[in-house]
N, C-alpha and C. Protein backbone atom coordinates (compact mmCIF):
# COMPACT_ATOMS: atom_id res chain seq x y z
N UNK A 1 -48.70 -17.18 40.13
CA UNK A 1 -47.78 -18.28 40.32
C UNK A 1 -48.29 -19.50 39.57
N UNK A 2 -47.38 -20.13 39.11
CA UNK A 2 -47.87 -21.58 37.93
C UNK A 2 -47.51 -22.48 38.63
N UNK A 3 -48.57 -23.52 38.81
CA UNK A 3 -47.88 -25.00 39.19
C UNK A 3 -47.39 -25.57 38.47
N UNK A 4 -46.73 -26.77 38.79
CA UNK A 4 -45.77 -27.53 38.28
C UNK A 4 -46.24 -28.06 36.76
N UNK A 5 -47.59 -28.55 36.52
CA UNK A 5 -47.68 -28.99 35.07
C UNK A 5 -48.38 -27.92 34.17
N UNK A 6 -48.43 -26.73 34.73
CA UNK A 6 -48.70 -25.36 33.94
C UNK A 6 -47.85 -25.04 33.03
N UNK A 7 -46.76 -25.49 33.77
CA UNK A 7 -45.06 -25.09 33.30
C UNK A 7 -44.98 -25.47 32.08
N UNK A 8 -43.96 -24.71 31.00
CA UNK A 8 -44.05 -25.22 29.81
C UNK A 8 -42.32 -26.55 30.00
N UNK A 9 -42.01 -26.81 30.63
CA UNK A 9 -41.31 -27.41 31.58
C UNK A 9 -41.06 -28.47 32.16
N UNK A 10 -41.18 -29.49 32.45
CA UNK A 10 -41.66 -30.48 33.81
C UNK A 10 -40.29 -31.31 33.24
N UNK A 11 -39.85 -31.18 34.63
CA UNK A 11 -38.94 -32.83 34.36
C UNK A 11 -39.52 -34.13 34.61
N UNK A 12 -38.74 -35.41 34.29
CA UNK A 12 -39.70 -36.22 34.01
C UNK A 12 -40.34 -36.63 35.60
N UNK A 13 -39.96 -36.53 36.64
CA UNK A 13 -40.71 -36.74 37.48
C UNK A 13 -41.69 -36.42 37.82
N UNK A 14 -41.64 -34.44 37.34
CA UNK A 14 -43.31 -33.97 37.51
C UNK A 14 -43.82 -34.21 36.32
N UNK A 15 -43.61 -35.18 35.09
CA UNK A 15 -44.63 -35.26 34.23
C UNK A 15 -45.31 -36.61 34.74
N UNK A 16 -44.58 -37.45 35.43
CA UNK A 16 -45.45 -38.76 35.77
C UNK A 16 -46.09 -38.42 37.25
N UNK A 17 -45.63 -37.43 38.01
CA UNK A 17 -46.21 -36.96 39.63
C UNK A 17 -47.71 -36.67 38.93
N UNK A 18 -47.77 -35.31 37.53
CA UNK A 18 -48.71 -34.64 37.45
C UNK A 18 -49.84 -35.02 36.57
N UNK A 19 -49.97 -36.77 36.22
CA UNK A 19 -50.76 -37.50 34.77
C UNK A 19 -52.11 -36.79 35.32
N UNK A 20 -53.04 -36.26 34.30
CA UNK A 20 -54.39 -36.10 34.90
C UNK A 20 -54.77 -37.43 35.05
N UNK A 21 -56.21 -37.75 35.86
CA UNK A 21 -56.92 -38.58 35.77
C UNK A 21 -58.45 -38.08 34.99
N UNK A 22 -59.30 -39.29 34.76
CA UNK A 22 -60.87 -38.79 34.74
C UNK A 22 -61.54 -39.63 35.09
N UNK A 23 -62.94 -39.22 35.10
CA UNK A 23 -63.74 -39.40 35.71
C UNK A 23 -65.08 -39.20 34.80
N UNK A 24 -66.37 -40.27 34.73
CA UNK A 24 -67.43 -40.01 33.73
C UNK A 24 -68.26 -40.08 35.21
N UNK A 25 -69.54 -38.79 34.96
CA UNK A 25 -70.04 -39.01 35.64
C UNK A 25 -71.49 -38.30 35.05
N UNK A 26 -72.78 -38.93 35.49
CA UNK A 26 -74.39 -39.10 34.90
C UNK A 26 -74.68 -38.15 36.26
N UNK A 27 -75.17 -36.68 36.15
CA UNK A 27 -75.98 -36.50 37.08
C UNK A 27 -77.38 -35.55 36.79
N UNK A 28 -78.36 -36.24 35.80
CA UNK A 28 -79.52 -35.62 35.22
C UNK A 28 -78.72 -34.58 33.98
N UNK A 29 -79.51 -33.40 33.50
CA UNK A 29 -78.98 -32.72 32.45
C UNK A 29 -77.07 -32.40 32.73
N UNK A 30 -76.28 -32.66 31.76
CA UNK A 30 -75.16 -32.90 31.37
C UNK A 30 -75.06 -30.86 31.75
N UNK A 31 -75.83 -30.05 31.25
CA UNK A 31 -75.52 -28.57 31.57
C UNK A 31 -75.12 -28.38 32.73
N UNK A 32 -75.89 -29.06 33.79
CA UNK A 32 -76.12 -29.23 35.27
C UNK A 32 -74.38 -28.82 35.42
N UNK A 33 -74.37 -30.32 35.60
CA UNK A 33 -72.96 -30.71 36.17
C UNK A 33 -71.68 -30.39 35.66
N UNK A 34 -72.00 -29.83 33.93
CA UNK A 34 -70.66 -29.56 33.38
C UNK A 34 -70.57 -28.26 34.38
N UNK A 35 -70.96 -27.52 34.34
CA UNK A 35 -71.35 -25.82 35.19
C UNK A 35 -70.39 -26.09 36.48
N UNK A 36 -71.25 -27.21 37.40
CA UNK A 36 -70.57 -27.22 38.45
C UNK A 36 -68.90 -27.18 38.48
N UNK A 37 -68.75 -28.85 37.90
CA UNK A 37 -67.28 -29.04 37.49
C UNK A 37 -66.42 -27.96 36.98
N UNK A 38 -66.60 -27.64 36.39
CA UNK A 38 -65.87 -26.46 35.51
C UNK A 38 -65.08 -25.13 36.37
N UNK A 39 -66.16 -25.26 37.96
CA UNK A 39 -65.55 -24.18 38.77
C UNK A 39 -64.81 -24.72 39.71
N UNK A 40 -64.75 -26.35 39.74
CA UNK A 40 -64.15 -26.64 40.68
C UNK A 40 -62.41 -26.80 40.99
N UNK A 41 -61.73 -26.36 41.60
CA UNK A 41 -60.48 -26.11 41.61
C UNK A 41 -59.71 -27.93 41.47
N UNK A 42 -58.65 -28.01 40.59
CA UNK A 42 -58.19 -29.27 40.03
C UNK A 42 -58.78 -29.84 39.05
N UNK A 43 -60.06 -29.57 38.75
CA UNK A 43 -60.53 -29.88 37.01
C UNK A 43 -59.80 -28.93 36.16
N UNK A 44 -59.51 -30.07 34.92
CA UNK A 44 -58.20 -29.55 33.97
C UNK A 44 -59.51 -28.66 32.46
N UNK A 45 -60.67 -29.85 32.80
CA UNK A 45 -61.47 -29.76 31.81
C UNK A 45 -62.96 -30.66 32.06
N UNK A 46 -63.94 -30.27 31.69
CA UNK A 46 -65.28 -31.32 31.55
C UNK A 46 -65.52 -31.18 30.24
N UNK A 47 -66.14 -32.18 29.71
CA UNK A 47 -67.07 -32.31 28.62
C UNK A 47 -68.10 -33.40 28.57
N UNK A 48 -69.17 -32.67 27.45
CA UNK A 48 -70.33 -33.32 27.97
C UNK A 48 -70.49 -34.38 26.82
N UNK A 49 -71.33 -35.44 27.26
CA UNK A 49 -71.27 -36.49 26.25
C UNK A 49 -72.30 -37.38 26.61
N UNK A 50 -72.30 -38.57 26.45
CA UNK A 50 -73.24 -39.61 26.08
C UNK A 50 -72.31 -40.85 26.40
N UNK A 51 -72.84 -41.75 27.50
CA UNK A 51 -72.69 -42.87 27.82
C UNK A 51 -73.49 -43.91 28.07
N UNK A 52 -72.87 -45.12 28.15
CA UNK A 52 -74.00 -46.52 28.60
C UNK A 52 -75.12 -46.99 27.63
N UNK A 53 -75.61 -46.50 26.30
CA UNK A 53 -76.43 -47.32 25.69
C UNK A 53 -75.86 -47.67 24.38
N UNK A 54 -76.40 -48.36 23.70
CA UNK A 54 -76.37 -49.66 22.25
C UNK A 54 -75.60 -48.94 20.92
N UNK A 55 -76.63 -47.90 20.67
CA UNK A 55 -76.19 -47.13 19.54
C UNK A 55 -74.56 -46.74 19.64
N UNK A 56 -73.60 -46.81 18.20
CA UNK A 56 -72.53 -45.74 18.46
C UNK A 56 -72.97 -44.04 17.67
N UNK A 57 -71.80 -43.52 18.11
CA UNK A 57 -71.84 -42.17 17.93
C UNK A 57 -73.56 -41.31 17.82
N UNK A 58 -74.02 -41.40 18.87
CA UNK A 58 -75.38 -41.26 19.57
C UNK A 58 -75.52 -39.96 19.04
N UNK A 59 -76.83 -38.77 18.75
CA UNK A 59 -77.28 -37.69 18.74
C UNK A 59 -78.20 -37.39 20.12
N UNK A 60 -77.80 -35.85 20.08
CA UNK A 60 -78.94 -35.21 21.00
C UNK A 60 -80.45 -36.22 20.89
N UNK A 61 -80.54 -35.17 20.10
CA UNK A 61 -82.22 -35.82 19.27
C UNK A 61 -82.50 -37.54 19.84
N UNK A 62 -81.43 -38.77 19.59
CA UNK A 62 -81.51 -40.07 19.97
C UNK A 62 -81.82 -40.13 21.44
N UNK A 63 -80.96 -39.54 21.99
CA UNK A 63 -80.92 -39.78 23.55
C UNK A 63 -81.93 -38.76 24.22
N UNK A 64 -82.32 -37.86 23.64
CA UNK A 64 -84.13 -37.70 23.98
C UNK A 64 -85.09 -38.08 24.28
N UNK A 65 -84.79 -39.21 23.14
CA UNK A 65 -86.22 -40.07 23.39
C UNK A 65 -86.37 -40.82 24.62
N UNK A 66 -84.82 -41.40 24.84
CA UNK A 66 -84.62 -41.98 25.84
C UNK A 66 -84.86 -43.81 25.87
N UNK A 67 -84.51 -43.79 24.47
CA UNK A 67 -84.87 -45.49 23.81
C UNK A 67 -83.54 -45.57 23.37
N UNK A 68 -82.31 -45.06 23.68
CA UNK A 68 -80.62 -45.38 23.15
C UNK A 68 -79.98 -46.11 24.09
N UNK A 69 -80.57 -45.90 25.21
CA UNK A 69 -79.73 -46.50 26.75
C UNK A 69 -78.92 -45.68 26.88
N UNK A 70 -78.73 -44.38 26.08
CA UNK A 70 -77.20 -43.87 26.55
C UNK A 70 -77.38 -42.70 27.90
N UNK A 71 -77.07 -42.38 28.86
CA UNK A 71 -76.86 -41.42 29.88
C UNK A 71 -76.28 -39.93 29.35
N UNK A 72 -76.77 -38.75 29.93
CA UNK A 72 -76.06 -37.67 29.47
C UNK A 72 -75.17 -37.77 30.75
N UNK A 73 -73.87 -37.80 30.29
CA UNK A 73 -72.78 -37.84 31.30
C UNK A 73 -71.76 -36.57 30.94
N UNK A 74 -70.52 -36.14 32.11
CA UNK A 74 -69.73 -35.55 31.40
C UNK A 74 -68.36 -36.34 31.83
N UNK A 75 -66.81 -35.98 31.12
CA UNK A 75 -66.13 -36.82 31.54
C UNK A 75 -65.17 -35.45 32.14
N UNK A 76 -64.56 -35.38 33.30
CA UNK A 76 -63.78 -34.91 34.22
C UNK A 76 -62.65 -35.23 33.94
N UNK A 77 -61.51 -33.93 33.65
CA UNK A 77 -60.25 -34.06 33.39
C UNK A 77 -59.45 -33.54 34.61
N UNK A 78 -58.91 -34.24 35.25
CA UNK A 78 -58.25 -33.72 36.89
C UNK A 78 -57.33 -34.23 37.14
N UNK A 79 -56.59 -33.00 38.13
CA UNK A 79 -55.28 -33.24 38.43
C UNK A 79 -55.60 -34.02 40.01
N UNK A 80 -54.91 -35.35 40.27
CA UNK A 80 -55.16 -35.88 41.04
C UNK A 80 -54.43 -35.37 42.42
N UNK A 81 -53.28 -34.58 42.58
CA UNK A 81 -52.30 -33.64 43.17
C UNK A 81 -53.43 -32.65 43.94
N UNK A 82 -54.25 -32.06 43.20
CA UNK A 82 -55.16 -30.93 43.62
C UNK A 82 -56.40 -31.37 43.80
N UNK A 83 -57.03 -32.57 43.38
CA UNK A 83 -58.70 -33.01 43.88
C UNK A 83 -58.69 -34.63 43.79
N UNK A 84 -59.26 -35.08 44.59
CA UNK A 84 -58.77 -36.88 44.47
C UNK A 84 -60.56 -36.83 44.18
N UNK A 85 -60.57 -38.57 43.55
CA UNK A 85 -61.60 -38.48 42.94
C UNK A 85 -63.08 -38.51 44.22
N UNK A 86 -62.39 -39.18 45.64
CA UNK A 86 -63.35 -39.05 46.88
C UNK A 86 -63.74 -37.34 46.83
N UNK A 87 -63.38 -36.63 46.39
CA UNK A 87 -64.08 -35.05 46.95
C UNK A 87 -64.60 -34.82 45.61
N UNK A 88 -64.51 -35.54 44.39
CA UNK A 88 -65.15 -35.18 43.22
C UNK A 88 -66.48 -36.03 43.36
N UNK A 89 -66.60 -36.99 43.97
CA UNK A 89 -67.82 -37.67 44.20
C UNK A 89 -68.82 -37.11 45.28
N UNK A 90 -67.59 -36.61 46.40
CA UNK A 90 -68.61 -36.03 47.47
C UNK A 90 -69.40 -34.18 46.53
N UNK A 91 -68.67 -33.64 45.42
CA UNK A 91 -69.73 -32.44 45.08
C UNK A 91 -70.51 -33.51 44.38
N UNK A 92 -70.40 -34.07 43.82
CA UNK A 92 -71.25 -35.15 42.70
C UNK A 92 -72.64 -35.19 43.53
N UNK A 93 -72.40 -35.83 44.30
CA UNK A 93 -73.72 -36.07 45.64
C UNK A 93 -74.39 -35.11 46.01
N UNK A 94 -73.55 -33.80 45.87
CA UNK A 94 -74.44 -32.61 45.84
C UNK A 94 -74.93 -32.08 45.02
N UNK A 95 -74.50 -31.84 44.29
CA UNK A 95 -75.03 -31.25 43.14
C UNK A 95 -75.93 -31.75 42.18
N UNK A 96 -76.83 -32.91 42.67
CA UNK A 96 -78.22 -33.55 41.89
C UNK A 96 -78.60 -34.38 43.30
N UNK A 97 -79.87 -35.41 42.63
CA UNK A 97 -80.48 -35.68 43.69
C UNK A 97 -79.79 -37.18 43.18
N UNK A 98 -79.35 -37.95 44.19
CA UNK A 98 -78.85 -39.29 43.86
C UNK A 98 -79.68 -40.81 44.11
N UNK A 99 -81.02 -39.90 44.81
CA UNK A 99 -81.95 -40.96 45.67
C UNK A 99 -83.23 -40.82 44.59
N UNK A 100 -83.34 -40.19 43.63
CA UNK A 100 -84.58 -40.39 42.44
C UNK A 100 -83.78 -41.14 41.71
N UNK A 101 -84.74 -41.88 40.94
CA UNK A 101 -84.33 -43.00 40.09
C UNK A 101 -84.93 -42.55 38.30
N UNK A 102 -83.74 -42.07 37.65
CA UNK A 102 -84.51 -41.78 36.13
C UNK A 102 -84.49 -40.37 36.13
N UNK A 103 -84.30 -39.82 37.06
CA UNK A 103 -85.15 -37.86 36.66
C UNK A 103 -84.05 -37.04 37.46
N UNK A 104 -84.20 -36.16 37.45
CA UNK A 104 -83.61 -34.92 38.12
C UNK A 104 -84.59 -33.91 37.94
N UNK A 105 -85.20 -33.01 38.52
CA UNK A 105 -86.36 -32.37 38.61
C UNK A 105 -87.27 -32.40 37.76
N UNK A 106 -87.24 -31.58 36.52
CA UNK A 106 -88.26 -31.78 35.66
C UNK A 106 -88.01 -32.51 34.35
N UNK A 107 -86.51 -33.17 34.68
CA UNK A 107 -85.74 -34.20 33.31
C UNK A 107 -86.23 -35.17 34.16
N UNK A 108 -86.80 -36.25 33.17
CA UNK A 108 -87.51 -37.33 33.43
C UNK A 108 -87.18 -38.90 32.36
N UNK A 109 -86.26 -39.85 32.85
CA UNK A 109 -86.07 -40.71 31.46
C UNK A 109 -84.59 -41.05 31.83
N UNK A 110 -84.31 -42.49 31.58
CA UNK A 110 -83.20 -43.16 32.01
C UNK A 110 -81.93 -42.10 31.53
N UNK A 111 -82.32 -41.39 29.94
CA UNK A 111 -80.82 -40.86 30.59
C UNK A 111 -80.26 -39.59 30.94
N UNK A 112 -81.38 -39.53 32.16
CA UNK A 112 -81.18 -38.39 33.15
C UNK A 112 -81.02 -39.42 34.55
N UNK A 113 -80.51 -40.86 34.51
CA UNK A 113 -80.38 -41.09 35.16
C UNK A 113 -78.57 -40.72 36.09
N UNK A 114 -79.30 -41.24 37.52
CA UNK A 114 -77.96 -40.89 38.50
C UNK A 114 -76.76 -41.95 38.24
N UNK A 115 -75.19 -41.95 37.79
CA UNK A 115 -74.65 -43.00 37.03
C UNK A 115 -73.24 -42.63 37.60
N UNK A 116 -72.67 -43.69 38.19
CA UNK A 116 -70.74 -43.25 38.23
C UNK A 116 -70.06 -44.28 37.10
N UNK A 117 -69.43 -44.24 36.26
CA UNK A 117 -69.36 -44.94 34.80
C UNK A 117 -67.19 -45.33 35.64
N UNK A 118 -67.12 -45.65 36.11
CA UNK A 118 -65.72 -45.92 36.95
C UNK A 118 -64.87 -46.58 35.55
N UNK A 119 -63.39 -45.66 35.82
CA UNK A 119 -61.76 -46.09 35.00
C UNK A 119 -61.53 -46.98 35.47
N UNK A 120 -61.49 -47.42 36.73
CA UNK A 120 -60.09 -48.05 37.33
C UNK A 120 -61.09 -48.65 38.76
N UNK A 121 -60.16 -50.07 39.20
CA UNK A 121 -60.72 -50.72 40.46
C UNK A 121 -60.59 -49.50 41.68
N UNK A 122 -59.62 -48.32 41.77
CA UNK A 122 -60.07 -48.06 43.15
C UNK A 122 -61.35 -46.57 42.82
N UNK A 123 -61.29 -46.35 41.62
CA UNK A 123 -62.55 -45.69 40.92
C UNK A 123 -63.66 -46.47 41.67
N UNK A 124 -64.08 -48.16 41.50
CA UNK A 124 -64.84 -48.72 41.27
C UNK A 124 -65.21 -48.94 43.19
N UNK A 125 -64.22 -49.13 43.81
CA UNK A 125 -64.25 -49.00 44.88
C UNK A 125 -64.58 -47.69 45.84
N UNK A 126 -64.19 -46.51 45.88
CA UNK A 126 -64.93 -45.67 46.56
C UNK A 126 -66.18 -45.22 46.02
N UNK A 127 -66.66 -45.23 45.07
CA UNK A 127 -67.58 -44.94 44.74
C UNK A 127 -68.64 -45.93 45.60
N UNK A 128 -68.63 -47.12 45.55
CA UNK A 128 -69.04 -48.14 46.35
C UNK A 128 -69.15 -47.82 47.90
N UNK A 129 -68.12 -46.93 48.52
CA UNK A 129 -67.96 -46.80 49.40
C UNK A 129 -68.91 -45.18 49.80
N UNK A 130 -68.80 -44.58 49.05
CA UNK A 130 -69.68 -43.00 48.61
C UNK A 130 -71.00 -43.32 48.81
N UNK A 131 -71.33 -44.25 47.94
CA UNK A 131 -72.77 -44.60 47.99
C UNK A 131 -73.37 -45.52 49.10
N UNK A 132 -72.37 -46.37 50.04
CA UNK A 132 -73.27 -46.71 51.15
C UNK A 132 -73.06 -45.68 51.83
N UNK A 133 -71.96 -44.89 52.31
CA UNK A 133 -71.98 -43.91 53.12
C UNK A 133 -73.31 -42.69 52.96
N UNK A 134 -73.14 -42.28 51.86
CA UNK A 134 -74.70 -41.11 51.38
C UNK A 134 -75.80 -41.92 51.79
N UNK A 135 -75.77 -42.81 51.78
CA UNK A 135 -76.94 -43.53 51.86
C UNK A 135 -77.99 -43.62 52.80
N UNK A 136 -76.60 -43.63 53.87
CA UNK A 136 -76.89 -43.99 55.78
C UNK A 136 -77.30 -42.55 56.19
N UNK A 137 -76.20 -41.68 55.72
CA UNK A 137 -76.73 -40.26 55.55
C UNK A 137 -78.33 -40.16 55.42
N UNK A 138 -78.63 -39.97 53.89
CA UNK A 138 -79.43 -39.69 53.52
C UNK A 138 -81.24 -40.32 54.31
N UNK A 139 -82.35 -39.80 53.75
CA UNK A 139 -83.52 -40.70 54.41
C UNK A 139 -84.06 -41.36 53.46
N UNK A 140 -83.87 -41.40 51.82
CA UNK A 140 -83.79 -42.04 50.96
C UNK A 140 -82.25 -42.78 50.27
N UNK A 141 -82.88 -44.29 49.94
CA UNK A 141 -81.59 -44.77 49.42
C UNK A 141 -81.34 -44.10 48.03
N UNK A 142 -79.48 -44.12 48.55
CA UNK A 142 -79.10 -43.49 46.85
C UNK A 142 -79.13 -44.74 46.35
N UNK A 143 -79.37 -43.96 44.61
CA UNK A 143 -79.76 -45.16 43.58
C UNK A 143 -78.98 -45.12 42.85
N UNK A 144 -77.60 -44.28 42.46
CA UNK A 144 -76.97 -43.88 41.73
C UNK A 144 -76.44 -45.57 41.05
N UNK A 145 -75.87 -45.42 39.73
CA UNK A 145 -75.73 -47.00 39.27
C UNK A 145 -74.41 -46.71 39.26
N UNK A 146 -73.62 -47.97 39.55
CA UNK A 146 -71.80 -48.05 39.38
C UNK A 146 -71.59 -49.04 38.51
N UNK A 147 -71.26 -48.69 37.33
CA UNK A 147 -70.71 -49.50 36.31
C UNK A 147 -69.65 -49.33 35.71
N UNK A 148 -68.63 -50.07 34.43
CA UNK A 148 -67.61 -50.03 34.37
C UNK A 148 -68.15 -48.97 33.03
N UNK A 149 -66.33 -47.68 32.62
CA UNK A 149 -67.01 -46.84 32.01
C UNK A 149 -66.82 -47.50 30.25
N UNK A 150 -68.39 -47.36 29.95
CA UNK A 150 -68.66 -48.27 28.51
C UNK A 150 -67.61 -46.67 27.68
N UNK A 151 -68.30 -46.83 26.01
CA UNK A 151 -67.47 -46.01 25.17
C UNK A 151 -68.12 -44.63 25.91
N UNK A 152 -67.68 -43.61 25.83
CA UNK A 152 -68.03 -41.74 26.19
C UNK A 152 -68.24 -41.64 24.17
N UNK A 153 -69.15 -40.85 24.43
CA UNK A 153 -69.06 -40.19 22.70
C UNK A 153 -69.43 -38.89 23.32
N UNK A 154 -68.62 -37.54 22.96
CA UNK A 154 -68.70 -36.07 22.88
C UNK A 154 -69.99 -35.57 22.12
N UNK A 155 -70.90 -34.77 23.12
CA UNK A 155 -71.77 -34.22 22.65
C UNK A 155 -71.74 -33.18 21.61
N UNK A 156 -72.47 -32.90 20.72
CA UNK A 156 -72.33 -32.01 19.96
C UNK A 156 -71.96 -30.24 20.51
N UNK A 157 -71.16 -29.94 19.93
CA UNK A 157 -70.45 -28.70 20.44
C UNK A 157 -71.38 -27.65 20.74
N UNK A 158 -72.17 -27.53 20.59
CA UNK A 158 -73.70 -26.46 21.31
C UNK A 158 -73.81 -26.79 22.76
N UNK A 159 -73.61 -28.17 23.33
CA UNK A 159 -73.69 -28.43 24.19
C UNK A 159 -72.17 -28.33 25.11
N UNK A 160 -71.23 -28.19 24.86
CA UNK A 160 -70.16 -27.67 25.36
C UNK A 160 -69.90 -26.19 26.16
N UNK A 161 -69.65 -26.57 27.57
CA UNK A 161 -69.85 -25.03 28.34
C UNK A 161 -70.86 -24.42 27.89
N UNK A 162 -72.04 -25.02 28.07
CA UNK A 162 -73.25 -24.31 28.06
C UNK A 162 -73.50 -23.31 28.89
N UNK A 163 -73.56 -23.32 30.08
CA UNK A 163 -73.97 -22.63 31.26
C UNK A 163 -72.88 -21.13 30.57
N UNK A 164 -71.72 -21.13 30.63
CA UNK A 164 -70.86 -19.96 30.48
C UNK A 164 -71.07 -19.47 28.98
N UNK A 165 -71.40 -20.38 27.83
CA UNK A 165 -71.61 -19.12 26.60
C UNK A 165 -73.89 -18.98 26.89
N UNK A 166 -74.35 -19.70 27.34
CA UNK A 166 -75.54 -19.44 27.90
C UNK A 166 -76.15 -18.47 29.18
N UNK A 167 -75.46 -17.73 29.81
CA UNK A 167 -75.64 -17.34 31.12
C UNK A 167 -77.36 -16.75 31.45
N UNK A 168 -77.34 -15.77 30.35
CA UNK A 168 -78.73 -16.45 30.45
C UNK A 168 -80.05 -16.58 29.99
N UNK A 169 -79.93 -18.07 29.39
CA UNK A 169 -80.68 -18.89 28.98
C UNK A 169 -81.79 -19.10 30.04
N UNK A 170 -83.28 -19.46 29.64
CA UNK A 170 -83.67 -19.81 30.68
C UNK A 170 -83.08 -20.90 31.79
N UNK A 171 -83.44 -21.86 31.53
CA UNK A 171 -82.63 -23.07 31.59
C UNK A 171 -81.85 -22.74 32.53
N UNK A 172 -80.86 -21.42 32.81
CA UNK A 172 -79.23 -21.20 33.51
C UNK A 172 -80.05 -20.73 34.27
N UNK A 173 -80.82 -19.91 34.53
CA UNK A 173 -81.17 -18.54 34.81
C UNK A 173 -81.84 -19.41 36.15
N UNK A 174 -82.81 -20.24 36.01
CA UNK A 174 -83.89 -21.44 36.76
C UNK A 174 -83.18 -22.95 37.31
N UNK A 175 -82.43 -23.18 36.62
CA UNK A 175 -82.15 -24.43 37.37
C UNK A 175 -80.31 -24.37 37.56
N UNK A 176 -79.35 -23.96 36.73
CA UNK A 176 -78.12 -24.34 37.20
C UNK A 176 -77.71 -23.54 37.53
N UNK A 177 -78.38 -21.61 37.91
CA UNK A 177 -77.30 -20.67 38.63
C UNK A 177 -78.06 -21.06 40.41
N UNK A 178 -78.93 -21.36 40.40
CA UNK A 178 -79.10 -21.58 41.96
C UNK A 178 -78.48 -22.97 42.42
N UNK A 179 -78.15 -23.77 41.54
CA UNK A 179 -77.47 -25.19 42.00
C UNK A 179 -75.82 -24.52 42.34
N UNK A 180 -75.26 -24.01 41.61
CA UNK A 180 -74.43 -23.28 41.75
C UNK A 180 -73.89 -22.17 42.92
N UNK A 181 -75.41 -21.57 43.12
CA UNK A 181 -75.33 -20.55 44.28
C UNK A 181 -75.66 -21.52 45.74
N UNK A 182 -76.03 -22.59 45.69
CA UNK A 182 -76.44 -23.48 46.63
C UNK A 182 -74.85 -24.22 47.32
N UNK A 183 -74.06 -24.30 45.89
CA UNK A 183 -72.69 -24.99 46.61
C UNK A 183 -71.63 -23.99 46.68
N UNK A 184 -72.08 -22.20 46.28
CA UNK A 184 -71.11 -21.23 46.60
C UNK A 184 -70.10 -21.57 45.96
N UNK A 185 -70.39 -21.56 44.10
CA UNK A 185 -69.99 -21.85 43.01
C UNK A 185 -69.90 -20.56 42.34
N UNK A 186 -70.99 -19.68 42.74
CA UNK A 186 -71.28 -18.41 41.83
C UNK A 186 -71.67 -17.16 43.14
C-alpha cells in the first residue's frame, strides 16, 4: 500500500499536507547516526555532511584535524505526517552519548561534537526543551550545543550510506551494528 506522497499523484492539498521537513543533526561519527536514521520509519533520506566551521566546501581530510570548526553532521529528510521532529530528537539522545563534550567513544575532537544545528523557531524550541528534560533524566548534564543551522556542505560520496554498502567494515562490525542492535534497529 502507498501513502499519499508516494503517489505519483497528490492533489494540491496532499502536496502542501505532505512538504518534508529536515533536520541537521552532530552526533560523533556521521556513519553512526546516518545508520540509525536511515531505518527509522518517516525519514525520506539522511546525508552526511559537514557543519558549523569557517572554511567553505570543507574535506574529510580538513575536518580531521579538527582545526575547521566544522561538525560531522547529517541532515534528515522527513515526513512530518509520520515522525515529528520531538521523536527524532528523542532517538538522537539515544543513539550517542549527549553528556561528553567533544568525543563519542574513541572519536575525540570538536567535530565529533554533540550539536542540534535547528531550521526553524519551534526546531529551536523543543530541542531546548529535549535537552533540559534529558538532562534531569540523565546523572550527567547534556552538553549537546543548539545553534541556528549555519551552511550543511555534503560529504564526499564514500561517506554516503556507509554502514549499508560497508556492512562489514570494521568500524560497522564494532561500533554501529551494536548501536543499532541496542535500539532494535537491526
Amino acid at each position: 500500500m502507498h501513502s499519499k506522497n508516494e503517489s505519483p499523484q497528490t492533489t494540491e492539498k496532499d502536496s502542501t499536507d505532505n512538504q518534508p521537513e529536515f533536520a541537521i543533526l552532530g552526533g560523533g561519527c556521521f556513519w553512526c547516526t546516518e545508520a540509525v536514521f536511515e531505518k527509522i520509519k518517516g525519514v525520506a533520506s539522511v546525508v552526511s555532511g559537514y557543519a558549523g566551521g569557517d572554511s567553505k566546501n570543507p574535506t574529510y581530510k580538513e575536518i580531521c584535524t579538527g582545526k575547521s570548526g566544522h561538525a560531522e553532521v547529517i541532515k534528515i529528510k522527513y515526513n512530518p505526517q509520520i515522525i515529528g521532529f520531538g521523536k527524532i530528537l528523542e532517538i538522537f539522545g539515544k543513539c550517542h552519548d549527549p553528556t561528553t563534550l567533544n568525543r563519542q567513544g574513541a572519536d575525540v575532537g570538536t567535530q565529533y561534537r554533540s550539536t542540534i544545528m535547528y531550521l526553524t523557531k519551534e526546531q529551536k524550541a523543543l530541542a531546548e526543551q529535549w535537552k533540559r528534560e534529558l538532562s534531569a533524566e540523565l546523572p550527567s548534564p547534556v552538553v549537546t550545543e543548539i545553534v541556528q543551522a549555519p551552511v550543511f556542505y555534503e560529504a564526499e560520496e564514500y561517506h554516503q550510506n556507509y554502514y549499508e554498502r560497508n556492512p562489514n567494515q570494521g568500524y560497522c562490525n564494532f561500533v554501529i551494528r551494536p548501536k543499532l542492535k541496542k535500539l532494535d534497529l537491526e
